[in-house]
N, C-alpha and C. Protein backbone atom coordinates (compact mmCIF):
# COMPACT_ATOMS: atom_id res chain seq x y z
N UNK A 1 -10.28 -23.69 12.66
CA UNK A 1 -9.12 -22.86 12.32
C UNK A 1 -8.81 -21.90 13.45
N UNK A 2 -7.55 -21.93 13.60
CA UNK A 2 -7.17 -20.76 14.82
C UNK A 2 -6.90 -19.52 14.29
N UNK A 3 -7.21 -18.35 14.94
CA UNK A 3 -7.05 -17.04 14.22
C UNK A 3 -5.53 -16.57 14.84
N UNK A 4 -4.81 -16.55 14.22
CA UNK A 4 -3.58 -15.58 14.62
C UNK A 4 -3.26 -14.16 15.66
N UNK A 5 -2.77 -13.82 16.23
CA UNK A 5 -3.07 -12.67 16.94
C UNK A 5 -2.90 -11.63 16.10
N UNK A 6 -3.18 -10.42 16.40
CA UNK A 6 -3.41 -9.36 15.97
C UNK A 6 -2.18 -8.31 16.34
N UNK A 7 -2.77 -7.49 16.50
CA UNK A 7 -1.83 -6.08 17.54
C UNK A 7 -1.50 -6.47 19.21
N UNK A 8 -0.40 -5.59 19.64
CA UNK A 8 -0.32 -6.16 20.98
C UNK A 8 -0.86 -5.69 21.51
N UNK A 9 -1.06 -4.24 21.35
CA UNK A 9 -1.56 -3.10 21.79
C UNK A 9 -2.54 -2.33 20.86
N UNK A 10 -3.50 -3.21 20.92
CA UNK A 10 -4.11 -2.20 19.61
C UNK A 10 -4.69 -1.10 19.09
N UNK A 11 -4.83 0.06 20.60
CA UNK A 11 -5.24 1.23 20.33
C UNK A 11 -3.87 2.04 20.12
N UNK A 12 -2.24 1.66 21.54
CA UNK A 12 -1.26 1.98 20.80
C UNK A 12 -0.35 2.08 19.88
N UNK A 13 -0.76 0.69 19.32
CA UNK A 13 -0.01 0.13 18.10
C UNK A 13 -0.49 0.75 17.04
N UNK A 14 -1.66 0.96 16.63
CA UNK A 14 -2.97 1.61 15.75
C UNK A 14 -2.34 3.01 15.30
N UNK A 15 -2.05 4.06 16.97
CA UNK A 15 -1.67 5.43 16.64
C UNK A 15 -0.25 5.41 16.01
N UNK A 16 0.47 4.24 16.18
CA UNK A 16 1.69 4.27 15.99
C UNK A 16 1.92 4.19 14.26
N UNK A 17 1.04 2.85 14.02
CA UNK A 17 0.85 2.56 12.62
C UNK A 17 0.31 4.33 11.67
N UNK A 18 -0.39 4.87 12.08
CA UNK A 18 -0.94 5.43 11.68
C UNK A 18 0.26 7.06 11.56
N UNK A 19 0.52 7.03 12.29
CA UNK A 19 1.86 8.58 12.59
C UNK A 19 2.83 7.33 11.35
N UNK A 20 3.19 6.35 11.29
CA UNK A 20 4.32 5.86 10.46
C UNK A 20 3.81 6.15 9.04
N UNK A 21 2.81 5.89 8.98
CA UNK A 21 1.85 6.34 7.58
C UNK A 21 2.07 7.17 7.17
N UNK A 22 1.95 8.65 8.15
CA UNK A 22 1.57 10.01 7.80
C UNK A 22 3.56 10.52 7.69
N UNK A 23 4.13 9.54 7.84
CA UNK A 23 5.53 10.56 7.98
C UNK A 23 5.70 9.82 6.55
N UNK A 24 5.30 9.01 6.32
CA UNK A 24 5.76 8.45 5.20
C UNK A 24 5.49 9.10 3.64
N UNK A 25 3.97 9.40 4.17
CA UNK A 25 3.04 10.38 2.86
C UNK A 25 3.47 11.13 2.93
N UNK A 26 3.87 11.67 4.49
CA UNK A 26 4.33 13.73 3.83
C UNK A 26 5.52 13.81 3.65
N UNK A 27 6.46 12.51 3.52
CA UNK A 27 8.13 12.55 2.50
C UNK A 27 7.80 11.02 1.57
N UNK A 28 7.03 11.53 0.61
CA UNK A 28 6.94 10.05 -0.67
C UNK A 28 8.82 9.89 -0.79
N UNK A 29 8.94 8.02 -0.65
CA UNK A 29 9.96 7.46 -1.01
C UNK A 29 10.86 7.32 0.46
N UNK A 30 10.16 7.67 1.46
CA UNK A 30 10.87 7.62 2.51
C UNK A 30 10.66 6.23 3.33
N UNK A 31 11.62 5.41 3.70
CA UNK A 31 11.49 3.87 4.05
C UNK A 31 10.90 4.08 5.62
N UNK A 32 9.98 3.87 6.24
CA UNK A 32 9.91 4.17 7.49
C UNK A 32 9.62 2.59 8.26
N UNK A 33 9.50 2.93 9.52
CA UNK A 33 9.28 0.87 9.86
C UNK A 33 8.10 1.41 10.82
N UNK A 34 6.92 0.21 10.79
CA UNK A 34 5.60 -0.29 11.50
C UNK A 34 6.06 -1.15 12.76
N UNK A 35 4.83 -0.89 13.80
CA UNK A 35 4.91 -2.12 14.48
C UNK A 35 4.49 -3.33 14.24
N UNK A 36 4.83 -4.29 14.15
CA UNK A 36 4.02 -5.34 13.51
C UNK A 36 3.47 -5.77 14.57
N UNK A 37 2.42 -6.70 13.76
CA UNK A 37 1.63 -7.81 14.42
C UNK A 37 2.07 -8.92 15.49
N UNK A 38 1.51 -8.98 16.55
CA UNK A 38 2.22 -10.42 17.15
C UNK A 38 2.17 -11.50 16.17
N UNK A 39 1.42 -11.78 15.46
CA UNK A 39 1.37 -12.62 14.38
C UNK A 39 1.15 -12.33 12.73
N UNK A 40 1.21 -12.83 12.23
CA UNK A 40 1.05 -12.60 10.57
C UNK A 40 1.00 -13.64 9.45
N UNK A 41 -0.30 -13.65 9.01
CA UNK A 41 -0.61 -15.09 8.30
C UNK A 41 0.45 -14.95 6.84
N UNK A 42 1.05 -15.54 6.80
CA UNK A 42 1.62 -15.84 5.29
C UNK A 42 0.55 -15.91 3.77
N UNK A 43 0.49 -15.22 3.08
CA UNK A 43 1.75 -14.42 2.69
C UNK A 43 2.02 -13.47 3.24
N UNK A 44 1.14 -12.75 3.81
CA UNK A 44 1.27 -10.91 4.20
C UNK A 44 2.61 -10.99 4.94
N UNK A 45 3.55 -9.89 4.32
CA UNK A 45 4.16 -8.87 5.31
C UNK A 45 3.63 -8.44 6.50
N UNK A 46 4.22 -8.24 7.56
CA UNK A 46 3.86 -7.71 8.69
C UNK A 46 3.59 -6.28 8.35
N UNK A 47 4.08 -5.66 7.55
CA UNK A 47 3.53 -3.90 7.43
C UNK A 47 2.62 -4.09 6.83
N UNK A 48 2.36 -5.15 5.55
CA UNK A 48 1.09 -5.17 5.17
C UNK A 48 -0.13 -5.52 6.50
N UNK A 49 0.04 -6.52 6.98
CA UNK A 49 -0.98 -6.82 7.86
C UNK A 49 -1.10 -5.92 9.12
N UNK A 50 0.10 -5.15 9.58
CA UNK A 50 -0.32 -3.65 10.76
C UNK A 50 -1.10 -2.57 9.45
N UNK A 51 -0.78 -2.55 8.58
CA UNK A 51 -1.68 -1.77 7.60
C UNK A 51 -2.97 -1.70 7.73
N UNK A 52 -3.46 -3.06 7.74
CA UNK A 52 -4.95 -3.61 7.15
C UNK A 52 -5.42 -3.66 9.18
N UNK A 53 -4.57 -4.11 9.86
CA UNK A 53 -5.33 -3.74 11.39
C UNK A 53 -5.23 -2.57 11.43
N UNK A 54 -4.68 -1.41 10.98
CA UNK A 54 -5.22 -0.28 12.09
C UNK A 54 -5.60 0.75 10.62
N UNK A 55 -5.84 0.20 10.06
CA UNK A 55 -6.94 1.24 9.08
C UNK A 55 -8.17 0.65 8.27
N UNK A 56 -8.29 -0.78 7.92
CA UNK A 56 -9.38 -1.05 7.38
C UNK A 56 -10.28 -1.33 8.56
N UNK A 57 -11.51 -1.04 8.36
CA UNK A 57 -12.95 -1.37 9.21
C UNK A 57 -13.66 -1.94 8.50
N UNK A 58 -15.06 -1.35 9.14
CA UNK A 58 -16.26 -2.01 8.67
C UNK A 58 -16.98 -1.57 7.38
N UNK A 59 -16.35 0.02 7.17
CA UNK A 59 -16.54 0.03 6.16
C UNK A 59 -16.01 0.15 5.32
N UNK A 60 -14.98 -0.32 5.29
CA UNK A 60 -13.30 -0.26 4.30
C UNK A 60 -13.61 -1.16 3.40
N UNK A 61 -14.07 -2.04 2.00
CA UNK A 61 -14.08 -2.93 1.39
C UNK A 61 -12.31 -3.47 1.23
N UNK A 62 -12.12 -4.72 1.19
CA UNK A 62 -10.79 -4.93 0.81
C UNK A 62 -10.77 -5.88 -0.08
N UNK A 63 -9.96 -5.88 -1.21
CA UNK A 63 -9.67 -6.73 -2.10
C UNK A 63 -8.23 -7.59 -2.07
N UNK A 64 -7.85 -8.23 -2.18
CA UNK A 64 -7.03 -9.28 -2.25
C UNK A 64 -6.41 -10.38 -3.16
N UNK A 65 -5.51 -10.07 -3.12
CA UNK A 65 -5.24 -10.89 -4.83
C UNK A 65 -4.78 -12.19 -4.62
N UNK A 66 -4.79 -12.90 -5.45
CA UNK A 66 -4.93 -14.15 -5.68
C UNK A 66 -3.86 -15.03 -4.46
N UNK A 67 -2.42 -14.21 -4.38
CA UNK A 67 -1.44 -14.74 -3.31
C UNK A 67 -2.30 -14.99 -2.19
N UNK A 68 -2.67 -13.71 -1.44
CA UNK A 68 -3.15 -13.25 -0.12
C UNK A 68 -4.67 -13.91 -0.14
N UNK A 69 -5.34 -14.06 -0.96
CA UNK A 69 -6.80 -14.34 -0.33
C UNK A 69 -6.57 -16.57 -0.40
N UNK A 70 -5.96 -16.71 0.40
CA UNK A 70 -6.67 -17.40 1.49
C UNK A 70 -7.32 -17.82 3.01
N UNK A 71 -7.66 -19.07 3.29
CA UNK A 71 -8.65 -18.94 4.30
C UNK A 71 -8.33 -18.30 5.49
N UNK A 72 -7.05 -18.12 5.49
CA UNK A 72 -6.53 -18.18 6.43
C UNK A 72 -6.14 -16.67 7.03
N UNK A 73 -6.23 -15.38 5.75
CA UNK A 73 -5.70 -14.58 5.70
C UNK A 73 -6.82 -13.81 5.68
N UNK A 74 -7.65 -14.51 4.91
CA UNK A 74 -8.82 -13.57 5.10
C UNK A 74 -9.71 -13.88 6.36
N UNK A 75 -9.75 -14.83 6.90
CA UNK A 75 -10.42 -14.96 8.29
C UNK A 75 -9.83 -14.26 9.48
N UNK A 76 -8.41 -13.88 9.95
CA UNK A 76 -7.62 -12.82 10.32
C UNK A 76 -8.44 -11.58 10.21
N UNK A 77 -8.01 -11.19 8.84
CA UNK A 77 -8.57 -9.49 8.68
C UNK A 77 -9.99 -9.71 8.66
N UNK A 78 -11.23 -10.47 8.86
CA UNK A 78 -12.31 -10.26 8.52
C UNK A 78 -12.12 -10.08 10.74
N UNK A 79 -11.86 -11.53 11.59
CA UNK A 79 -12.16 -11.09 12.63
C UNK A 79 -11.40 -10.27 13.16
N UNK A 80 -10.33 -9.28 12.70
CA UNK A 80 -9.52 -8.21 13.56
C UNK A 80 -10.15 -6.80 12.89
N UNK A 81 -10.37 -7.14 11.48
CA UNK A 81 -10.85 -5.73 10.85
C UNK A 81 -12.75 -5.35 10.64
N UNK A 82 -12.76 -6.89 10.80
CA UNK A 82 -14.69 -6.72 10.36
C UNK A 82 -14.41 -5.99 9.32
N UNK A 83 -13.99 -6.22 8.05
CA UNK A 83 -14.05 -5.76 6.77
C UNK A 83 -14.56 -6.52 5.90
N UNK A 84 -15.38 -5.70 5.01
CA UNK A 84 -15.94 -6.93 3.81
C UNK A 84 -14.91 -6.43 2.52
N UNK A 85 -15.09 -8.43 1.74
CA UNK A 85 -14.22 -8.79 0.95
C UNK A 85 -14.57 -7.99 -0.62
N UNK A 86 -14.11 -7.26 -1.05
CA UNK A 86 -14.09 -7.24 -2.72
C UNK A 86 -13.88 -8.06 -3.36
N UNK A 87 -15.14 -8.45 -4.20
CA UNK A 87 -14.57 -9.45 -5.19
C UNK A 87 -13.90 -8.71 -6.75
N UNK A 88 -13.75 -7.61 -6.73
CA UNK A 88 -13.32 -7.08 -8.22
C UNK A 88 -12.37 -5.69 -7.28
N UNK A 89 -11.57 -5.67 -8.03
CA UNK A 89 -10.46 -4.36 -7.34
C UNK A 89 -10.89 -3.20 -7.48
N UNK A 90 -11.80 -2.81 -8.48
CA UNK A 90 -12.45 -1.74 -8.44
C UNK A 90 -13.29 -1.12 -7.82
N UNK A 91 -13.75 -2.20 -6.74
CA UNK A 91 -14.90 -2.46 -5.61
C UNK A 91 -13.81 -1.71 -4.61
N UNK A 92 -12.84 -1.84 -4.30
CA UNK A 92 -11.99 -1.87 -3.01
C UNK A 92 -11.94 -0.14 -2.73
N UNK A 93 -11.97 -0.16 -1.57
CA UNK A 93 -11.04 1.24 -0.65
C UNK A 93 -10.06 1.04 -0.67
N UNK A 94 -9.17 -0.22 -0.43
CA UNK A 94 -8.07 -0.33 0.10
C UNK A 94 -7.95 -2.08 -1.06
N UNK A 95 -6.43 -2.11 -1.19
CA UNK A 95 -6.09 -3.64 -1.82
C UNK A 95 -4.92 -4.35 -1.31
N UNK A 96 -4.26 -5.18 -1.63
CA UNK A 96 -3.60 -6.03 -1.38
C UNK A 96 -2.95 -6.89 -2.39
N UNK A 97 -2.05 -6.50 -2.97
CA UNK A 97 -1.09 -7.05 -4.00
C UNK A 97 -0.14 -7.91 -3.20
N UNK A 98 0.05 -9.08 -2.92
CA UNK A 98 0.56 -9.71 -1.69
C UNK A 98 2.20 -10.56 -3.08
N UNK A 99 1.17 -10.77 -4.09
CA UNK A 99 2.63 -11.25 -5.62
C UNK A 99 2.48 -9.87 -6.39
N UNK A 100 2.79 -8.78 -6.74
CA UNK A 100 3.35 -8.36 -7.60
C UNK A 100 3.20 -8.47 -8.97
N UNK A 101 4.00 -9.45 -8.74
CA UNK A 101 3.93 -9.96 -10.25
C UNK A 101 2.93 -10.37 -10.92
N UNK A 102 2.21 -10.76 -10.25
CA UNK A 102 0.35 -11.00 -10.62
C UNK A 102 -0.26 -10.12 -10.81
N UNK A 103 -0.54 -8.59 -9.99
CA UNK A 103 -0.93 -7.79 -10.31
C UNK A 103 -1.50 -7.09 -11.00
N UNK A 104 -3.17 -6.50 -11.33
CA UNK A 104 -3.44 -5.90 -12.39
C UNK A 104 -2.62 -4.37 -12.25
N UNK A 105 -2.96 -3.64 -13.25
CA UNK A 105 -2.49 -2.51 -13.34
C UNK A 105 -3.02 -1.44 -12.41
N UNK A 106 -2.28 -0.48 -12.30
CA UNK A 106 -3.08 0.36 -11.16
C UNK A 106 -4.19 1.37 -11.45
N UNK A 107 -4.59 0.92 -13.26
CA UNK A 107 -5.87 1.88 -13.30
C UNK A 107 -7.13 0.50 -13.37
N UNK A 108 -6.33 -0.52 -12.90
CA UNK A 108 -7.73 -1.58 -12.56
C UNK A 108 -8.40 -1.23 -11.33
N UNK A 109 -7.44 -0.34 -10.35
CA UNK A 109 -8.38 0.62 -8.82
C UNK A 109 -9.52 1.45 -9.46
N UNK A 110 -10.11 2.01 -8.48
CA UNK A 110 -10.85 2.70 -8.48
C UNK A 110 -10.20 4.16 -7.72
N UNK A 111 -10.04 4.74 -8.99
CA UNK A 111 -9.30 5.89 -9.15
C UNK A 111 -10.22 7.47 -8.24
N UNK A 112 -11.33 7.11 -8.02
CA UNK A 112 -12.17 8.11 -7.62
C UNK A 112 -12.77 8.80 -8.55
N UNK A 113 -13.25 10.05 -8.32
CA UNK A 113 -14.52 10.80 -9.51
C UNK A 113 -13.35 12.03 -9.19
N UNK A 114 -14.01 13.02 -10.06
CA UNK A 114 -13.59 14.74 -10.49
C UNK A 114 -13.82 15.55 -9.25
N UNK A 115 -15.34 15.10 -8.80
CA UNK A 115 -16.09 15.58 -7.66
C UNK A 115 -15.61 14.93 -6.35
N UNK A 116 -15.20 13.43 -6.41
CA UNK A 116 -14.68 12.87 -4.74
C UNK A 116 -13.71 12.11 -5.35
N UNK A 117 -12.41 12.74 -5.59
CA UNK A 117 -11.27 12.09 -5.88
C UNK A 117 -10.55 11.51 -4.66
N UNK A 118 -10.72 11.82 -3.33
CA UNK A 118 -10.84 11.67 -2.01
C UNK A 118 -11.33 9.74 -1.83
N UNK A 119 -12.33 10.21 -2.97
CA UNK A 119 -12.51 8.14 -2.33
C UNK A 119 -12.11 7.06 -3.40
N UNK A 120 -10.85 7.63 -3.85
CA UNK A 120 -10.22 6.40 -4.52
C UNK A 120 -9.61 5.35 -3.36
N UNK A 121 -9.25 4.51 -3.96
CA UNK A 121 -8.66 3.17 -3.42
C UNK A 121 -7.56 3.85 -2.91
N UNK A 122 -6.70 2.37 -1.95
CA UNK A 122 -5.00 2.84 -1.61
C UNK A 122 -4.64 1.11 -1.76
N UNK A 123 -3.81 1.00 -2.57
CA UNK A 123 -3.19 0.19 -3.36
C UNK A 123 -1.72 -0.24 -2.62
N UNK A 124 -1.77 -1.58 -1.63
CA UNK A 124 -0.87 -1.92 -0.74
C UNK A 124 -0.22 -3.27 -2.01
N UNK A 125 1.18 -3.08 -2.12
CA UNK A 125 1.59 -3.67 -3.12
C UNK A 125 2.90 -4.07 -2.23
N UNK A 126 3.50 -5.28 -1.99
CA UNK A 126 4.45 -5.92 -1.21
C UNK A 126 5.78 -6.21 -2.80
N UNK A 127 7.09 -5.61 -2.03
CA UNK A 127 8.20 -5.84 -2.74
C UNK A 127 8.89 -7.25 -1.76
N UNK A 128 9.96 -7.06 -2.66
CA UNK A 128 11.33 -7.87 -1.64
C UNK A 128 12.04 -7.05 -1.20
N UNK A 129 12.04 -5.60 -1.34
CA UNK A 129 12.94 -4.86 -0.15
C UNK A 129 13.05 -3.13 -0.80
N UNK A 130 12.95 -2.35 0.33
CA UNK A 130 13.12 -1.12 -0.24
C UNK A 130 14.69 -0.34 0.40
N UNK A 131 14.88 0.49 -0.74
CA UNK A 131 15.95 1.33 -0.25
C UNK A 131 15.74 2.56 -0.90
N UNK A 132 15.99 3.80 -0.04
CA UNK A 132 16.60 5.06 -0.31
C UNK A 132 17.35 5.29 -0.73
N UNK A 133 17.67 6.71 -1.60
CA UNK A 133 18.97 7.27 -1.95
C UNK A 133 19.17 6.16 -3.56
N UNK A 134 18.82 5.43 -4.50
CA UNK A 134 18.55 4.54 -4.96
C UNK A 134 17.49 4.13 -6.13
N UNK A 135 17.82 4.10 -7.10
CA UNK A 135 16.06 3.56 -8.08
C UNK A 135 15.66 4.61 -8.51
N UNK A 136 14.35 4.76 -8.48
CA UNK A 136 13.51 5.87 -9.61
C UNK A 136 13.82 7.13 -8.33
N UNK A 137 13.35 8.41 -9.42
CA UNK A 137 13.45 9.58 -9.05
C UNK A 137 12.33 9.76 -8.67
N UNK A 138 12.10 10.70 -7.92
CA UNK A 138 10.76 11.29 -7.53
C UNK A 138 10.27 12.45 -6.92
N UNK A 139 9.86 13.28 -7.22
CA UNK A 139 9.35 14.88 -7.13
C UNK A 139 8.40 15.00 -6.78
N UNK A 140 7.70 15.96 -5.99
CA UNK A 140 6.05 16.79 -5.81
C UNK A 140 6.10 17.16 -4.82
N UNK A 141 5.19 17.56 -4.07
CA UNK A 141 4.34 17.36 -2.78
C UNK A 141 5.82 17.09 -1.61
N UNK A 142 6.09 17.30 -0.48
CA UNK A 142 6.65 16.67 0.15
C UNK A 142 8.02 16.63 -0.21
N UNK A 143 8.50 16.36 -0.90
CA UNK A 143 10.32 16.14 -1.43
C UNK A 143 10.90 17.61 -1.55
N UNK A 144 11.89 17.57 -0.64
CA UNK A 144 12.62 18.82 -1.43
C UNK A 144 13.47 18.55 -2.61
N UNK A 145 13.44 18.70 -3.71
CA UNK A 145 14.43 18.38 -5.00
C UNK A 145 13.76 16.96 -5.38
N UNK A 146 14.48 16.03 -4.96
CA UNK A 146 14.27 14.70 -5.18
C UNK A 146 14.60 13.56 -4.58
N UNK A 147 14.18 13.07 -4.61
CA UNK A 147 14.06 11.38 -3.67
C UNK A 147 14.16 10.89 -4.46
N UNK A 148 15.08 9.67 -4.26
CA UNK A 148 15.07 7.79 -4.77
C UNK A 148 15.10 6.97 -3.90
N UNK A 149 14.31 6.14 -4.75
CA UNK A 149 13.65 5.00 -4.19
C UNK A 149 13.66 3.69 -5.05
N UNK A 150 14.72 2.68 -4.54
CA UNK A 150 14.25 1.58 -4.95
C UNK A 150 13.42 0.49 -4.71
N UNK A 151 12.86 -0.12 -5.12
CA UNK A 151 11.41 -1.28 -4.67
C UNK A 151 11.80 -2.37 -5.95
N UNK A 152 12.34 -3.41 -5.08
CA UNK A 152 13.01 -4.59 -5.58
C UNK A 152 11.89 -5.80 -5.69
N UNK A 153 11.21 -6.41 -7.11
CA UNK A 153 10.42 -7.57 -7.01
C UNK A 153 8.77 -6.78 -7.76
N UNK A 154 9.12 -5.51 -8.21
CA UNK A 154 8.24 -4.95 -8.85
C UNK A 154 7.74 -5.64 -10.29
N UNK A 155 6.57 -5.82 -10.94
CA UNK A 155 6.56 -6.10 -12.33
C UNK A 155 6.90 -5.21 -13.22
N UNK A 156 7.14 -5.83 -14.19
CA UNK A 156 7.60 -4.74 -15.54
C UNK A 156 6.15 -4.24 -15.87
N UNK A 157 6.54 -2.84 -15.81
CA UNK A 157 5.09 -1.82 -16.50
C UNK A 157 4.74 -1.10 -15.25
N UNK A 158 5.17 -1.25 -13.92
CA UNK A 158 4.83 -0.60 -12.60
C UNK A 158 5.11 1.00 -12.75
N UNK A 159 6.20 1.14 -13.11
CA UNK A 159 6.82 3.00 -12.96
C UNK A 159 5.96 3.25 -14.31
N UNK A 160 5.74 2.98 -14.92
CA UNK A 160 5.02 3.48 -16.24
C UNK A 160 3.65 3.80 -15.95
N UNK A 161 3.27 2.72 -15.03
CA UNK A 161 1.68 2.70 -14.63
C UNK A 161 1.34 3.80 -13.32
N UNK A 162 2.49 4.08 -12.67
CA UNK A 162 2.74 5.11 -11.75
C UNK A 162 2.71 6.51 -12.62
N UNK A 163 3.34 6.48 -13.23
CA UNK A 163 3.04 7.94 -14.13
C UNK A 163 1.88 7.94 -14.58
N UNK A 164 1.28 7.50 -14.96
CA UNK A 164 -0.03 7.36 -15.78
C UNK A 164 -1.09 7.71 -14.76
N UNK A 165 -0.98 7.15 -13.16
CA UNK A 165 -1.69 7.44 -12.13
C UNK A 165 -1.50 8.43 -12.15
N UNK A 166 -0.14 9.10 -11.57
CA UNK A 166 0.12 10.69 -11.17
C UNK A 166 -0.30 11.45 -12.46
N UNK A 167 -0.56 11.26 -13.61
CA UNK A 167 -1.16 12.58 -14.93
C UNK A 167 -2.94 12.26 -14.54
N UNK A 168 -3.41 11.37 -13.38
CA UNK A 168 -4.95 11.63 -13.57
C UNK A 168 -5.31 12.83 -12.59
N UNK A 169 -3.99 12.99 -11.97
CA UNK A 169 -4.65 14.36 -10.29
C UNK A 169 -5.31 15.20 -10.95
N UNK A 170 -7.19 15.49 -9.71
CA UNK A 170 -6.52 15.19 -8.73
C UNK A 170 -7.21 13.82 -8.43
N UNK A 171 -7.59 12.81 -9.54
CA UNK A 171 -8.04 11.84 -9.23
C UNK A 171 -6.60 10.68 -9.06
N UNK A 172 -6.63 9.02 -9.72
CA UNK A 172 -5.52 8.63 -9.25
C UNK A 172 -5.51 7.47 -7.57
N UNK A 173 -4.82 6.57 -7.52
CA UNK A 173 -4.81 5.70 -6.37
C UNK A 173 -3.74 6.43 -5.85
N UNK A 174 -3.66 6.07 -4.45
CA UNK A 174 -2.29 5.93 -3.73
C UNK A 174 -1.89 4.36 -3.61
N UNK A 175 -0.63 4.59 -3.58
CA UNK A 175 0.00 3.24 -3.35
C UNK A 175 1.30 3.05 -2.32
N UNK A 176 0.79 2.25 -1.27
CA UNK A 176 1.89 2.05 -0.34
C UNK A 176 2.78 0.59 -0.46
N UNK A 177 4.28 0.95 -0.83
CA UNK A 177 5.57 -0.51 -1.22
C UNK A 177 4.99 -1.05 0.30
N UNK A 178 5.36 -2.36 0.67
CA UNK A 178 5.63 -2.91 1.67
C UNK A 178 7.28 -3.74 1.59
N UNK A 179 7.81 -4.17 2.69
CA UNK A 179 8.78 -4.95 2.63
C UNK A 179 9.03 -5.43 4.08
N UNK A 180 8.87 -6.65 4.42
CA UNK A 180 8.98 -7.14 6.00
C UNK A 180 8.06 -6.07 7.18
N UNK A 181 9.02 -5.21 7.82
CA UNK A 181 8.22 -4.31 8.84
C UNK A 181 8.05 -2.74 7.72
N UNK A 182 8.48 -2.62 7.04
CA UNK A 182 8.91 -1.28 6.06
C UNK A 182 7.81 -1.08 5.08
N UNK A 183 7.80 0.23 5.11
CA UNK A 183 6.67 0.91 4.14
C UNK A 183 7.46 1.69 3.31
N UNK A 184 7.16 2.34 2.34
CA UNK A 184 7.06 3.76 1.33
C UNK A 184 6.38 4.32 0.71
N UNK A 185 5.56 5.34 0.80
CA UNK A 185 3.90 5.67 -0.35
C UNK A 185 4.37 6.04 -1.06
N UNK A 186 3.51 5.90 -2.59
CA UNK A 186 4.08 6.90 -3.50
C UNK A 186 2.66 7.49 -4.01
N UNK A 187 1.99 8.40 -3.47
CA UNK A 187 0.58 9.19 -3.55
C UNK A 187 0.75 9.41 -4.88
N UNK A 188 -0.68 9.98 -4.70
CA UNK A 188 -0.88 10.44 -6.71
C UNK A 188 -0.11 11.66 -7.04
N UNK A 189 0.27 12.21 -6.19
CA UNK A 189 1.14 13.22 -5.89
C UNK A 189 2.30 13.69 -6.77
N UNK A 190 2.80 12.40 -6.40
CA UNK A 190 4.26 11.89 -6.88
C UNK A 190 4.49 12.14 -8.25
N UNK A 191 5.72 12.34 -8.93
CA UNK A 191 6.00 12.24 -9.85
C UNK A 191 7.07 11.38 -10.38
N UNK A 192 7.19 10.36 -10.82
CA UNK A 192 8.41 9.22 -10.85
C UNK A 192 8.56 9.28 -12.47
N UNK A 193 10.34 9.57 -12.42
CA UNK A 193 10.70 9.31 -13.62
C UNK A 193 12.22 8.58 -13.41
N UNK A 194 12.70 8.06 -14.61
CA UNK A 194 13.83 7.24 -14.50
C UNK A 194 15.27 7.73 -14.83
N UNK A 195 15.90 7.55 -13.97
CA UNK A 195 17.59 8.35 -14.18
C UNK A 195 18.20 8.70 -15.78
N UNK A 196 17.80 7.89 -16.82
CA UNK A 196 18.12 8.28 -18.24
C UNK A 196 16.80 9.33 -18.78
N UNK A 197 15.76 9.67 -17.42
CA UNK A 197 15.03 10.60 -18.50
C UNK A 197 15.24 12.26 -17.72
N UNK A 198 16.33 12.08 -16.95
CA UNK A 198 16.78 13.66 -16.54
C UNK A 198 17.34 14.29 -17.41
């Protein structure tokens, strides 16, 4: 099997991925774009897979759902990330919802403890496309007033299961949308409610 390439630049690409991250967390719902990968095994998104190169390691566990874990995808991130595989999502630092629609719920993560709410999971969940200004509402941390955000290809029970995260702070996953090169977090932070409940 041939391994796909990786980053082009992977200590610059890495800082780059990583500042796109942090602008993204400190405005939840904000669409920002990654550098991608010279390559990218199918299924992953390219933001998913610059995700998983410049933040999972060696000791990052990653889990992978049923779309994304094949041979092909996981032999990639095992030789670019040296990460070991989760076999249960609750095992994971980090995940990979590559269908959506398959998806367990987001209190199947590992939400963290009272004492290290710090080492919950971060819950990478791939749409068909995001937009601003658009979709659910969203408040906390970061937003002045409010942000919308739509995330197109979500399952039914997602914004419900998002609230339910945000009432565990300060325990709770983070979860970053993907879409082609495009990200959006919505931290535990967040508060998402729906335009008929203003």
């Amino acid at each position: 099997m041939t391994i796909q390439a990786g980053l082009a630049h992977a200590v610059l690409d890495s800082q780059r991925i990583f500042r796109a991250l942090l602008d993204a967390t400190s405005h939840p719902g904000r669409v920002v774009s990654v550098p991608p990968p010279v390559e990218t095994p199918a299924p992953l998104w390219p933001a998913t897979a610059s995700l998983c190169l410049g933040l999972v390691d060696l000791e990052t566990p990653l889990w992978l759902d049923a779309a994304a874990r094949r041979p092909e995808v996981i032999e990639y991130l095992r030789f670019h990330c040296g990460c070991p595989m989760a076999v249960e999502p609750d095992r994971a630092r980090f995940a990979v919802a590559a269908d959506p629609r398959e998806m367990p719920g987001l209190e199947a993560f590992d939400a963290g403890s009272d004492e290290y709410p710090d080492r919950s999971a971060t819950v990478i969940v791939q749409v068909e496309s995001l937009e601003m200004g658009a979709g659910m509402r969203l408040s906390g941390p970061g937003i002045d007033g409010e942000a919308r955000l739509d995330a197109s290809g979500l399952p039914e029970g997602f914004w419900g299961g998002a609230r339910r995260n945000h009432a565990l702070f300060p325990r709770g996953v983070d979860v970053i949308l993907t879409a082609g090169n495009q990200l959006a977090v919505l931290p535990r932070t967040t508060r998402v409610t729906e335009e008929r409940e203003r």
